[in-house]
N, C-alpha and C. Protein backbone atom coordinates (compact mmCIF):
# COMPACT_ATOMS: atom_id res chain seq x y z
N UNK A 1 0.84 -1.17 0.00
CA UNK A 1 0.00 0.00 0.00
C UNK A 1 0.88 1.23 0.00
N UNK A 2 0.33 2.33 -0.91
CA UNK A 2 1.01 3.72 -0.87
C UNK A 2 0.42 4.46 -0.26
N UNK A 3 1.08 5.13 0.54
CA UNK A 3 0.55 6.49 1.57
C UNK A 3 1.53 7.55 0.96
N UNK A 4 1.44 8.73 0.12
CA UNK A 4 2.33 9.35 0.09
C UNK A 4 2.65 9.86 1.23
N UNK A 5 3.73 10.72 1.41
CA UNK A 5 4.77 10.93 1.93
C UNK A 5 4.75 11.40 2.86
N UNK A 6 4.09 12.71 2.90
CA UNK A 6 3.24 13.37 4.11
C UNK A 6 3.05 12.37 5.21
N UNK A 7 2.00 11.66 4.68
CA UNK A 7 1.05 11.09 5.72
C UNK A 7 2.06 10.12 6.28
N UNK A 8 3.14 9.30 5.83
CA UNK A 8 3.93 8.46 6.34
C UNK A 8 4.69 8.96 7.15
N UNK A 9 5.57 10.06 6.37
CA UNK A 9 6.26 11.02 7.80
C UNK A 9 5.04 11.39 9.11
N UNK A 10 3.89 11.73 8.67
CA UNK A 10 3.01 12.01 9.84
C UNK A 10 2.95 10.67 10.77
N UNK A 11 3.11 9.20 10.09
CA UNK A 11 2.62 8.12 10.86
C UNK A 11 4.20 7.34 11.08
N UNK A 12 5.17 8.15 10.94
CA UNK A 12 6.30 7.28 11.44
C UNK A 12 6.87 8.57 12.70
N UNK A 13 6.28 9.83 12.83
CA UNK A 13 6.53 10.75 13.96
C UNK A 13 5.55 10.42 14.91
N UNK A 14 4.17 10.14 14.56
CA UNK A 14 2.90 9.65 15.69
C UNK A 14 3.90 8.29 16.42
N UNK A 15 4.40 7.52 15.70
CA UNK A 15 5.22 6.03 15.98
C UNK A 15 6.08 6.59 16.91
N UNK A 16 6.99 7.36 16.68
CA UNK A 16 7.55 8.03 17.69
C UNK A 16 7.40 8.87 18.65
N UNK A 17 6.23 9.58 18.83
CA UNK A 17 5.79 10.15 19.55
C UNK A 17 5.50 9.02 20.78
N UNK A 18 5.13 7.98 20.56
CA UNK A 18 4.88 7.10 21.12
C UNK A 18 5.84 6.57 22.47
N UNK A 19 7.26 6.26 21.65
CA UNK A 19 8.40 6.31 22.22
C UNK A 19 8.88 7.28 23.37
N UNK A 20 8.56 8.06 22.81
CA UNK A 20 9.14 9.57 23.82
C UNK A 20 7.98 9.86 24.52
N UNK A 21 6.91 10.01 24.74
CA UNK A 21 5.87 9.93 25.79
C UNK A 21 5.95 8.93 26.90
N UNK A 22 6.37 7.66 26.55
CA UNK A 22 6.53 6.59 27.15
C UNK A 22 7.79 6.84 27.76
N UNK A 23 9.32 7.43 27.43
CA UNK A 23 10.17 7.55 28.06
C UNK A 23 9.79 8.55 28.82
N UNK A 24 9.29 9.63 28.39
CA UNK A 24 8.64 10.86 29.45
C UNK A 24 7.94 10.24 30.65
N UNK A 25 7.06 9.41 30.30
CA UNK A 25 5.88 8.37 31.51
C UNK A 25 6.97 7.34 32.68
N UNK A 26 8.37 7.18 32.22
CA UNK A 26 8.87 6.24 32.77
C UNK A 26 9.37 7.25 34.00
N UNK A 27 10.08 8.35 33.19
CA UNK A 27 11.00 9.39 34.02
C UNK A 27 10.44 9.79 34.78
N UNK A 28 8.94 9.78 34.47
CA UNK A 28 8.50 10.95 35.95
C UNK A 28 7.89 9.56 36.91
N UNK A 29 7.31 8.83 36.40
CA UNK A 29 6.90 7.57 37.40
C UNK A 29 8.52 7.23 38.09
N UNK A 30 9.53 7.24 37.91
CA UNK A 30 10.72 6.98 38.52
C UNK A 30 10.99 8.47 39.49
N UNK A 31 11.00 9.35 38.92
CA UNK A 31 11.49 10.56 39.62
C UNK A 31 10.16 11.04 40.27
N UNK A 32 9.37 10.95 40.63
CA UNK A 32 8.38 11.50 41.25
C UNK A 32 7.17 10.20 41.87
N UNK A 33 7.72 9.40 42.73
CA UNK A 33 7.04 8.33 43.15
C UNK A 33 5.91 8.49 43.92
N UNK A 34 5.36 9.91 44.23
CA UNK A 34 4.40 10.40 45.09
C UNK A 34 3.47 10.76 44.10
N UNK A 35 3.22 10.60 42.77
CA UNK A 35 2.47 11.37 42.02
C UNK A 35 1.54 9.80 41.43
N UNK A 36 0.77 9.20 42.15
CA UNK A 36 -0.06 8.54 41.68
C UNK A 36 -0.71 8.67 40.34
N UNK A 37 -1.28 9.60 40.54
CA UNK A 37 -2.52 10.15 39.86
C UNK A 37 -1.92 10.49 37.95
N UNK A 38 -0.82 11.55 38.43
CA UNK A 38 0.00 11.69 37.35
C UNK A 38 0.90 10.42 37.04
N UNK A 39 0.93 9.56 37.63
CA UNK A 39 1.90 8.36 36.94
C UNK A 39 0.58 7.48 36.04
N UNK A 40 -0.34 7.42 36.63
CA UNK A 40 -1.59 6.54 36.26
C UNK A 40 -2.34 6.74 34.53
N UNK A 41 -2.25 8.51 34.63
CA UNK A 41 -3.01 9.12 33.30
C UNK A 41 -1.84 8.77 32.29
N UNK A 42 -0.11 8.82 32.65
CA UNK A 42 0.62 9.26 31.43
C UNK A 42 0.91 7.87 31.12
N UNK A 43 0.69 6.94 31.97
CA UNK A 43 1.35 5.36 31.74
C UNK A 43 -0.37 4.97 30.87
N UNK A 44 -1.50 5.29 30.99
CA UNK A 44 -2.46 5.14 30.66
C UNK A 44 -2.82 6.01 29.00
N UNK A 45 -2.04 6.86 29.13
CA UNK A 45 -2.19 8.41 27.67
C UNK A 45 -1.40 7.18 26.73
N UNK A 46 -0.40 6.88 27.24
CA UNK A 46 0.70 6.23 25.90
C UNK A 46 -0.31 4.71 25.77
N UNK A 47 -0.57 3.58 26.49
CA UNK A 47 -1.35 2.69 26.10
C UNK A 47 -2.21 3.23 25.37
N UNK A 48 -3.46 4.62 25.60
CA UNK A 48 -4.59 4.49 24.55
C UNK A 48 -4.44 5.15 23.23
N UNK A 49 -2.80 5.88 23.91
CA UNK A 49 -2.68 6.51 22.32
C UNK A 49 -1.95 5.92 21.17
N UNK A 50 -1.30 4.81 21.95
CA UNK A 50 -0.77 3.56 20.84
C UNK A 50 -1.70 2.44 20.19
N UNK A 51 -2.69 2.33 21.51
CA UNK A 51 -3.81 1.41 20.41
C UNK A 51 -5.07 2.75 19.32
N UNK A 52 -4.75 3.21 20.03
CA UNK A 52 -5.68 4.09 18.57
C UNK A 52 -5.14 4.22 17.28
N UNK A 53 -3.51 4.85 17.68
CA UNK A 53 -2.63 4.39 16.43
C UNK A 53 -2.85 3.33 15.63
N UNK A 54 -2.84 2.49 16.40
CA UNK A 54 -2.82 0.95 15.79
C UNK A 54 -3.95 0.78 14.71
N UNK A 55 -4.98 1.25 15.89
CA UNK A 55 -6.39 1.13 15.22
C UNK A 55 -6.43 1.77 14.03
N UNK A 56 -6.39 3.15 13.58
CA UNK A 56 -6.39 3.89 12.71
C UNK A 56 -5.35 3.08 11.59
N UNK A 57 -3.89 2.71 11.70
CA UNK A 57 -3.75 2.30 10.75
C UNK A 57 -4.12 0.89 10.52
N UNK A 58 -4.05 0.48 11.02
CA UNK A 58 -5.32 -0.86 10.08
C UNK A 58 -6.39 -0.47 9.48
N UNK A 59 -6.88 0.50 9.79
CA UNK A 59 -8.28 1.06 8.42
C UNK A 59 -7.96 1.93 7.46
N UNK A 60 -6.36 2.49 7.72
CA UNK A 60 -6.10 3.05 6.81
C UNK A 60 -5.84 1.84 5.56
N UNK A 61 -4.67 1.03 6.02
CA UNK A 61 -4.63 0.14 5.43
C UNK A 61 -5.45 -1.06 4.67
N UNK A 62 -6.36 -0.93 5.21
CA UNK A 62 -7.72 -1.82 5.15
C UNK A 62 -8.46 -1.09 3.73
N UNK A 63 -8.46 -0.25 3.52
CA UNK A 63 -9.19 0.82 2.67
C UNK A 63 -8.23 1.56 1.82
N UNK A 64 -7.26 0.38 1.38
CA UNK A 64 -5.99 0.77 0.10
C UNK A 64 -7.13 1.10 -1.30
N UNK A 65 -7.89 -0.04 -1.38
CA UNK A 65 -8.67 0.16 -2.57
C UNK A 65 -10.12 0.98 -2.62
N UNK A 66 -9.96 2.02 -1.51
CA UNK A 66 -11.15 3.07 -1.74
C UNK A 66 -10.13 4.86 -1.32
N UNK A 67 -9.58 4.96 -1.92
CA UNK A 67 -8.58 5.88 -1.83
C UNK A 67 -9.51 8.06 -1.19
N UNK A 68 -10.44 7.55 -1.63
CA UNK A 68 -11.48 8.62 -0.80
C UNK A 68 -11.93 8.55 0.73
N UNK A 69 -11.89 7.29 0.80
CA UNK A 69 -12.32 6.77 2.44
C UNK A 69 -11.31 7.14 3.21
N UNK A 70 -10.21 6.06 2.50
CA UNK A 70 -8.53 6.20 3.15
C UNK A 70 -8.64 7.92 3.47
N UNK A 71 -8.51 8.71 2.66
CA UNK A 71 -8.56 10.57 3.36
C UNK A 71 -9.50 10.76 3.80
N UNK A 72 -10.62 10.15 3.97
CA UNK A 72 -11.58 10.52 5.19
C UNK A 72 -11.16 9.81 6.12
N UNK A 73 -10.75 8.85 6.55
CA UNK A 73 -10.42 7.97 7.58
C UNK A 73 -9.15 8.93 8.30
N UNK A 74 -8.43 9.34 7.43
CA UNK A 74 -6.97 10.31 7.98
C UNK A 74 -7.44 11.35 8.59
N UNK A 75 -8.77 12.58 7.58
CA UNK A 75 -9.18 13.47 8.76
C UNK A 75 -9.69 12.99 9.67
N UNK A 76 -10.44 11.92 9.73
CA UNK A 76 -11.04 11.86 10.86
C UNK A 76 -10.00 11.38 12.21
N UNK A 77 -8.66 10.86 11.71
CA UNK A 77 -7.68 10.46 12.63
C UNK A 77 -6.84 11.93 13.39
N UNK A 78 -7.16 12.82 12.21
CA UNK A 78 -6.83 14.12 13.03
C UNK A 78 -7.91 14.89 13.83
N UNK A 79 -8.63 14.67 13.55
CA UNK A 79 -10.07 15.24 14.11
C UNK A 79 -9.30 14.37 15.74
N UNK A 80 -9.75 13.30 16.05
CA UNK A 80 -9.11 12.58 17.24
C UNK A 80 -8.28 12.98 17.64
N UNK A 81 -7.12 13.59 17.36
CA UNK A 81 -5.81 14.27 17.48
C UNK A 81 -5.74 15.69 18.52
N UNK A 82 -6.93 16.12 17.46
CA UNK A 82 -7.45 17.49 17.57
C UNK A 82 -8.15 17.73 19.11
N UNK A 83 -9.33 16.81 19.29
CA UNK A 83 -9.74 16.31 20.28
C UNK A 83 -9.17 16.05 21.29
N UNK A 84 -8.16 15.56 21.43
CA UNK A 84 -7.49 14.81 22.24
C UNK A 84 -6.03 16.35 23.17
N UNK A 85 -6.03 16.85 21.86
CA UNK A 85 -5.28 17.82 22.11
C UNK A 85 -5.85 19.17 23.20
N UNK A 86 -7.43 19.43 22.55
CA UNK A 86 -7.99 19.80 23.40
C UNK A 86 -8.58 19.73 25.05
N UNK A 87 -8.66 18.27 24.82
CA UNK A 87 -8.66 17.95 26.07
C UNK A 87 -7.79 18.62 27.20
N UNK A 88 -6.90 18.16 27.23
CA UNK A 88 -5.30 19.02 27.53
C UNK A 88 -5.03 20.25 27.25
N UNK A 89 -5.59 20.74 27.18
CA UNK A 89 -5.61 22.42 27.04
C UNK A 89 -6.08 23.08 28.71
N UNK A 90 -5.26 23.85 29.17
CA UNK A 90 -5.50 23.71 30.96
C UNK A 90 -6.76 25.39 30.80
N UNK A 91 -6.31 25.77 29.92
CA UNK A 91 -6.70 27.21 30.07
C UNK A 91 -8.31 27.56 29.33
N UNK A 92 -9.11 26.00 29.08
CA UNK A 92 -10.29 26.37 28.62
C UNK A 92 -11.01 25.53 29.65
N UNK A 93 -11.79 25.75 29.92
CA UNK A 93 -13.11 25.96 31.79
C UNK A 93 -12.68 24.11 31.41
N UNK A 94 -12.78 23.82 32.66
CA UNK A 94 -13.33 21.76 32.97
C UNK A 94 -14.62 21.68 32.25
N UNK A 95 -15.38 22.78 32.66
CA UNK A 95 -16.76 21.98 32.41
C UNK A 95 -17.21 22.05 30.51
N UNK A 96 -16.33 22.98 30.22
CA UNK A 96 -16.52 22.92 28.65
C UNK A 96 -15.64 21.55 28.20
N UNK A 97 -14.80 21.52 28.84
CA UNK A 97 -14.07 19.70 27.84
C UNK A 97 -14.78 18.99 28.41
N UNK A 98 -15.71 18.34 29.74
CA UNK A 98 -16.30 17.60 29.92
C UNK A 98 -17.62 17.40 28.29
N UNK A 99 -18.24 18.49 28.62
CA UNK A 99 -19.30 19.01 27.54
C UNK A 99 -18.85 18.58 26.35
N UNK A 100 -17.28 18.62 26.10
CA UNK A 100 -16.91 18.05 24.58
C UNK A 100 -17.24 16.32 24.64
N UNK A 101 -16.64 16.28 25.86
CA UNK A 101 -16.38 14.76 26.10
C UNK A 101 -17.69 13.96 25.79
N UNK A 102 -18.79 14.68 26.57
CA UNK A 102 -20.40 14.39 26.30
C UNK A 102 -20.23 14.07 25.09
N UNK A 103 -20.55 14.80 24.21
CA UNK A 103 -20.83 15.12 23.03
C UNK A 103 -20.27 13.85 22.32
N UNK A 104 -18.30 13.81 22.20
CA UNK A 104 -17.77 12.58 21.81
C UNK A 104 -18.66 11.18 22.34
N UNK A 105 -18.93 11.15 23.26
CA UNK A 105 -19.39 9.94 24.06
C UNK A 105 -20.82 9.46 23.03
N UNK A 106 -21.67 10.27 22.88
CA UNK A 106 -22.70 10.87 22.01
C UNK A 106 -22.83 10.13 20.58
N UNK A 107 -21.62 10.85 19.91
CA UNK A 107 -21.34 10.55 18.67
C UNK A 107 -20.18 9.03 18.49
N UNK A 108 -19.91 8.51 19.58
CA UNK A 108 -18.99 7.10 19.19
C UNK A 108 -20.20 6.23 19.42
N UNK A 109 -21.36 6.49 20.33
CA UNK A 109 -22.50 5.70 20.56
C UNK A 109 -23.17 5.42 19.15
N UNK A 110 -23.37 6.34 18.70
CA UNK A 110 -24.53 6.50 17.59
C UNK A 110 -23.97 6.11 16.12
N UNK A 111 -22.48 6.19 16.41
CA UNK A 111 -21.73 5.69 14.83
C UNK A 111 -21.68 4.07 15.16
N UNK A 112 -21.92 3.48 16.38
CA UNK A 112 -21.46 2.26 16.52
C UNK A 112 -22.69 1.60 16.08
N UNK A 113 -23.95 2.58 16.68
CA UNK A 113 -25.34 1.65 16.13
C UNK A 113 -25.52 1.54 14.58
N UNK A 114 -25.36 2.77 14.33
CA UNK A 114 -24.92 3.24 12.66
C UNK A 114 -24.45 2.17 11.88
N UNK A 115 -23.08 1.41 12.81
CA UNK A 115 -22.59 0.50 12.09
C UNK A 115 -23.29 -0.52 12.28
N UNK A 116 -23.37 -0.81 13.04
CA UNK A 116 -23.94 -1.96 13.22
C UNK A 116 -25.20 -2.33 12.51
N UNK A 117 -25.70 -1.08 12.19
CA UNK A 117 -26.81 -1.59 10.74
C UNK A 117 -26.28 -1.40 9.85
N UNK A 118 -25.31 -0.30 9.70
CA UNK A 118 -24.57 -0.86 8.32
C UNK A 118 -24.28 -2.30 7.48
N UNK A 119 -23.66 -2.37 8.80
CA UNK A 119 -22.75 -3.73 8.47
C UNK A 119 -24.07 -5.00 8.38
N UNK A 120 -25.14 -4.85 8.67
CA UNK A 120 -25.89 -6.33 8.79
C UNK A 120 -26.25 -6.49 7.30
N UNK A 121 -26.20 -7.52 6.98
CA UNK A 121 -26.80 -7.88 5.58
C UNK A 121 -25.62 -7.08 4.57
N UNK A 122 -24.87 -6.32 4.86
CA UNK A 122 -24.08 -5.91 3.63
C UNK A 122 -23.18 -6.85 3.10
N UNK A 123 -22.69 -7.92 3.29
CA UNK A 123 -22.22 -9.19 2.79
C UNK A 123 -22.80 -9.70 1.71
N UNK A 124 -24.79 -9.85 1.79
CA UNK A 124 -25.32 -10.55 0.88
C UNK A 124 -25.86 -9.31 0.06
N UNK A 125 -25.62 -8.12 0.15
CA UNK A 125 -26.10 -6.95 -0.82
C UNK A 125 -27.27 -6.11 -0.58
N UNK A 126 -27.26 -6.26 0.73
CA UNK A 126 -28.45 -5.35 1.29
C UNK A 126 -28.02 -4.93 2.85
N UNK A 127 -28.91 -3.89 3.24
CA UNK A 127 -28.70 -3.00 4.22
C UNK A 127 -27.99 -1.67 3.74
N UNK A 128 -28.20 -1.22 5.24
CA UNK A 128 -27.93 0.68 4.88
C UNK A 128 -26.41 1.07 4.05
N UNK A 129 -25.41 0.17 3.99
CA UNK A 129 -24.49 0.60 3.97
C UNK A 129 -24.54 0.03 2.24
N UNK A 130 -25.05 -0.74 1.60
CA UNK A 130 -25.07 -1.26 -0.02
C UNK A 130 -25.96 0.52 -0.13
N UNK A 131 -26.93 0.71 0.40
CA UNK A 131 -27.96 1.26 -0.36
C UNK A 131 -27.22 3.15 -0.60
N UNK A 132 -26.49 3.31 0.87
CA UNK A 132 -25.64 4.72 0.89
C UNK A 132 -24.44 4.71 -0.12
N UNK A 133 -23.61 3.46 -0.32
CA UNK A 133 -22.17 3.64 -0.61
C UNK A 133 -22.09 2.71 -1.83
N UNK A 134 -23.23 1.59 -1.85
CA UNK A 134 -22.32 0.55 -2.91
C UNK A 134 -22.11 -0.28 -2.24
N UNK A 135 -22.32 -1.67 -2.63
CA UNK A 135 -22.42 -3.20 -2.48
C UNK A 135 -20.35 -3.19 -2.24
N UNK A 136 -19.73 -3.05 -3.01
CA UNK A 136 -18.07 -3.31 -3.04
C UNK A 136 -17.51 -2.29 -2.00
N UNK A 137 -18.00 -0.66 -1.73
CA UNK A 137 -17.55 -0.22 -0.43
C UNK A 137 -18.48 -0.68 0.68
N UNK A 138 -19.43 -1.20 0.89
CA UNK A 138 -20.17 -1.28 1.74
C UNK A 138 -19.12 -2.81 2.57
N UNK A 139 -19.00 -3.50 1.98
CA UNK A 139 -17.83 -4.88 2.40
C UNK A 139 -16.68 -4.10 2.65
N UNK A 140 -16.48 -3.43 2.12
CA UNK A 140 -14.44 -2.74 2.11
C UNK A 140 -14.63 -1.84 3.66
N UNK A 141 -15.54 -1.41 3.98
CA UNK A 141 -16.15 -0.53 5.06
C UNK A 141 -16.71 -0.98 6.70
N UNK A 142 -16.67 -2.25 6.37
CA UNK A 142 -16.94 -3.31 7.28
C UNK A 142 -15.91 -3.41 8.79
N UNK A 143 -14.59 -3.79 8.33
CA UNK A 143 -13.49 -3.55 9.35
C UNK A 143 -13.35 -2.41 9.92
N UNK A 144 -13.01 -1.25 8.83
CA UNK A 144 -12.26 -0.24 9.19
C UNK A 144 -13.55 0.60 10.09
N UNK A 145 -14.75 0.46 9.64
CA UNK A 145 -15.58 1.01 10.65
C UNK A 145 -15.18 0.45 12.11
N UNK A 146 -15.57 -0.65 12.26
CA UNK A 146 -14.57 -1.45 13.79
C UNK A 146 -13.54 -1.09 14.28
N UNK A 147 -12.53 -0.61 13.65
CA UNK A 147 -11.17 -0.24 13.93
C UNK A 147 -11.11 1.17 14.37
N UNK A 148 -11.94 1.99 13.80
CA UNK A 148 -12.67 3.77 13.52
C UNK A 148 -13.60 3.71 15.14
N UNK A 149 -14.34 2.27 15.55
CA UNK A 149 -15.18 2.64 16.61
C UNK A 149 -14.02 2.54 17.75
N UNK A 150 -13.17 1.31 17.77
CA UNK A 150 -12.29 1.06 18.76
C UNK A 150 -10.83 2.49 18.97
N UNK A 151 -10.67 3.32 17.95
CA UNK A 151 -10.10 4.10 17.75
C UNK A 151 -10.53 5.46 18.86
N UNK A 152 -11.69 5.89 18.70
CA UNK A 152 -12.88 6.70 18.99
C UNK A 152 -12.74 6.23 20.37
N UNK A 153 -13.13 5.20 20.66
CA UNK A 153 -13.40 4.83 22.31
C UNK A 153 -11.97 4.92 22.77
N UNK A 154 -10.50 4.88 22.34
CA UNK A 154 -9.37 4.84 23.19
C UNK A 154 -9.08 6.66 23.24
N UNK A 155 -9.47 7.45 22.18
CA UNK A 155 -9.61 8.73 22.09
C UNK A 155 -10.33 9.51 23.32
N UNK A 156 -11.50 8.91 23.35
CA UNK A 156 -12.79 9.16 24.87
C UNK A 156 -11.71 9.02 25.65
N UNK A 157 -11.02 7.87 25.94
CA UNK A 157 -10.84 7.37 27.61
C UNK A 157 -9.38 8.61 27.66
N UNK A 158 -8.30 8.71 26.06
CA UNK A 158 -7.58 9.29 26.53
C UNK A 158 -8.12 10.58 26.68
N UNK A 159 -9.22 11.24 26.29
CA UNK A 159 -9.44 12.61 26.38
C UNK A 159 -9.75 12.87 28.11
N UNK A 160 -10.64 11.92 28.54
CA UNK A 160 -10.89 11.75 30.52
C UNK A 160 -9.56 11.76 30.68
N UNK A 161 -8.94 11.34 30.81
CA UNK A 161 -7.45 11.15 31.27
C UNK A 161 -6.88 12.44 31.13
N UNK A 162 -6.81 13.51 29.91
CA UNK A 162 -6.40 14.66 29.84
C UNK A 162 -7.21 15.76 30.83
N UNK A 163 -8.66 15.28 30.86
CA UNK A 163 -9.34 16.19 31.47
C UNK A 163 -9.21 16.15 32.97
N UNK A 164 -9.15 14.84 33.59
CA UNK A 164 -8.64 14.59 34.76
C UNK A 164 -7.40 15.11 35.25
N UNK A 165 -6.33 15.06 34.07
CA UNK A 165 -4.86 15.85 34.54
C UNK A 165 -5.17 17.05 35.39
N UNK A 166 -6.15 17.94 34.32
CA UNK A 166 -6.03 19.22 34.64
C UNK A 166 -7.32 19.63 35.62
N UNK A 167 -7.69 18.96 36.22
CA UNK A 167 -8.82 19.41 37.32
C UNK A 167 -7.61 19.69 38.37
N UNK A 168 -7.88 20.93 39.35
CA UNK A 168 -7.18 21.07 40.65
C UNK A 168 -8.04 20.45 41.73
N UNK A 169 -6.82 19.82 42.81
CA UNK A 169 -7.97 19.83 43.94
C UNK A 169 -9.39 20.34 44.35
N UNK A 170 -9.14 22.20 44.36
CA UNK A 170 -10.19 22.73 44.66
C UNK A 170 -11.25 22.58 43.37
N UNK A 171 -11.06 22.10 42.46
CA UNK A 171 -12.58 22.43 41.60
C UNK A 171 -12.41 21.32 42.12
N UNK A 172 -11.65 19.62 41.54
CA UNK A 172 -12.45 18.49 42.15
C UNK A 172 -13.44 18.09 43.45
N UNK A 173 -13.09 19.30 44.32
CA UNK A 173 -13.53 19.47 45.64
C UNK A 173 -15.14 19.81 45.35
N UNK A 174 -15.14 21.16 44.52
CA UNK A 174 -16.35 21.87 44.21
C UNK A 174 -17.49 21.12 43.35
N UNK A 175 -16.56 20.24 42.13
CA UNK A 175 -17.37 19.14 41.48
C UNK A 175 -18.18 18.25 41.77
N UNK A 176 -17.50 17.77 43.65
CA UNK A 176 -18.27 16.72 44.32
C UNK A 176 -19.72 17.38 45.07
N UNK A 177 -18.69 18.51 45.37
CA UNK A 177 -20.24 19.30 46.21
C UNK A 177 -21.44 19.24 45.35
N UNK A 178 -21.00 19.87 43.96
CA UNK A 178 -22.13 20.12 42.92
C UNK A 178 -23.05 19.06 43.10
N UNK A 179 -22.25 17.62 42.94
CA UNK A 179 -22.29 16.35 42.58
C UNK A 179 -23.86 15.98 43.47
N UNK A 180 -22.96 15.92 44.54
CA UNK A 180 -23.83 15.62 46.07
C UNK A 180 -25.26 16.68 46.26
N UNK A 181 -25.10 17.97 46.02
CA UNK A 181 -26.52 18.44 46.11
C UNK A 181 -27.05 18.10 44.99
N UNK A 182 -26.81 18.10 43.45
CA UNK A 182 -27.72 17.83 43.15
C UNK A 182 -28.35 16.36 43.14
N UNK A 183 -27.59 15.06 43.42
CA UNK A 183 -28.14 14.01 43.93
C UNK A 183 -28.72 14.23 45.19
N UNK A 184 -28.44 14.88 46.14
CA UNK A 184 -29.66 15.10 47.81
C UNK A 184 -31.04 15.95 46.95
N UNK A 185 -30.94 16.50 45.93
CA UNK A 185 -31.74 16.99 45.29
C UNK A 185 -33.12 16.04 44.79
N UNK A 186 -32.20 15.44 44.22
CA UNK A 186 -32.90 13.91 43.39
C UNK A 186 -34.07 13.41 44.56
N UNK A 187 -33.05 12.95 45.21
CA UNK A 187 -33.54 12.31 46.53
C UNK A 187 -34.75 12.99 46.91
N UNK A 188 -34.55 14.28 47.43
CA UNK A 188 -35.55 15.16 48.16
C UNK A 188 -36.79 15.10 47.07
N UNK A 189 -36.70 15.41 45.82
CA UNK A 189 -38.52 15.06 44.71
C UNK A 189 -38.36 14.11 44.74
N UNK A 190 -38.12 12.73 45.15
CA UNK A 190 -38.21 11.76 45.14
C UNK A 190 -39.24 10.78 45.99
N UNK A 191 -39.06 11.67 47.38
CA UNK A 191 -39.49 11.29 48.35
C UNK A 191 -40.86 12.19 48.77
């Protein structure tokens, strides 16, 4: 399979990025043995951001012979990127990346049901995905959707993980309060 050049340098620096996050995750889990929390997210950031990798290129690869998909499959691997990047951004409110996070949570739900009718019957030449795309992409579309959902869900968990970095004590403090009245809330019309 050909990826021009770009995108290979892009997917042999993501490969390495990999590397050096993970040596970053080792150094501070060694040099800072009091930091639970921070040893937990960055030893946890490099696992979900290597299987998403993974994931993504197997559907890139998977989708050599639909060469339009393959560049939708790439933005959408930056879109994740993008996402993910945001997450980690300390200087925009918690409760707006949660709200993103919603939203992601939202849209990996609804592409999975999506697929999942896609994919039924598109083998023998029927269902949603023959009738939108074509009987020959509707089969070629099969995996890499799977690979695109499992991609998406390691994206979610790493985006919590970014969002968790950056909560301070005191909002986590304030979060629970929120938390707790409005569940004593619940409770109270309840009863």
């Amino acid at each position: 399979m050909y990826i021009d050049d770009i995108w290979r340098l892009f997917d042999v620096l993501l490969c390495l990025s990999y590397f050096v996050v993970s040596a970053v995750a080792a150094f501070i889990v060694y040099r800072l043995p009091s930091y639970e929390r921070l040893e937990t997210n960055l030893l946890g950031f490099t696992v979900c951001l290597w299987s998403m990798v993974e994931s993504n290129l197997y559907g890139i690869q998977a989708l050599v012979d639909q060469p339009f998909y393959q560049e939708l499959y790439i933005d959408l691997l930056l879109i994740q990127l993008f996402l993910i990047l945001f997450s980690l951004i300390k200087w925009i409110p918690v409760r707006t990346r949660e709200r993103i996070a919603r939203i992601v949570t939202i849209i990996l739900g609804s592409f999975f049901i999506f697929h999942l009718l896609g994919i039924f019957a598109s083998t023998k030449g029927m269902g949603i995905y023959v009738f939108l795309f074509g009987k020959e992409v509707a089969v070629a579309l099969i995996w890499p959707g799977i690979a695109l959902f499992f991609s998406g869900f390691w994206t979610h968990v790493t985006m919590a993980g970014g969002i968790d970095l950056g909560v301070t004590p005191k909002e986590r403090a304030r979060m629970i309060g929120e938390e707790k009245a409005i569940w004593n809330k619940r409770l109270d019309t309840d009863v």
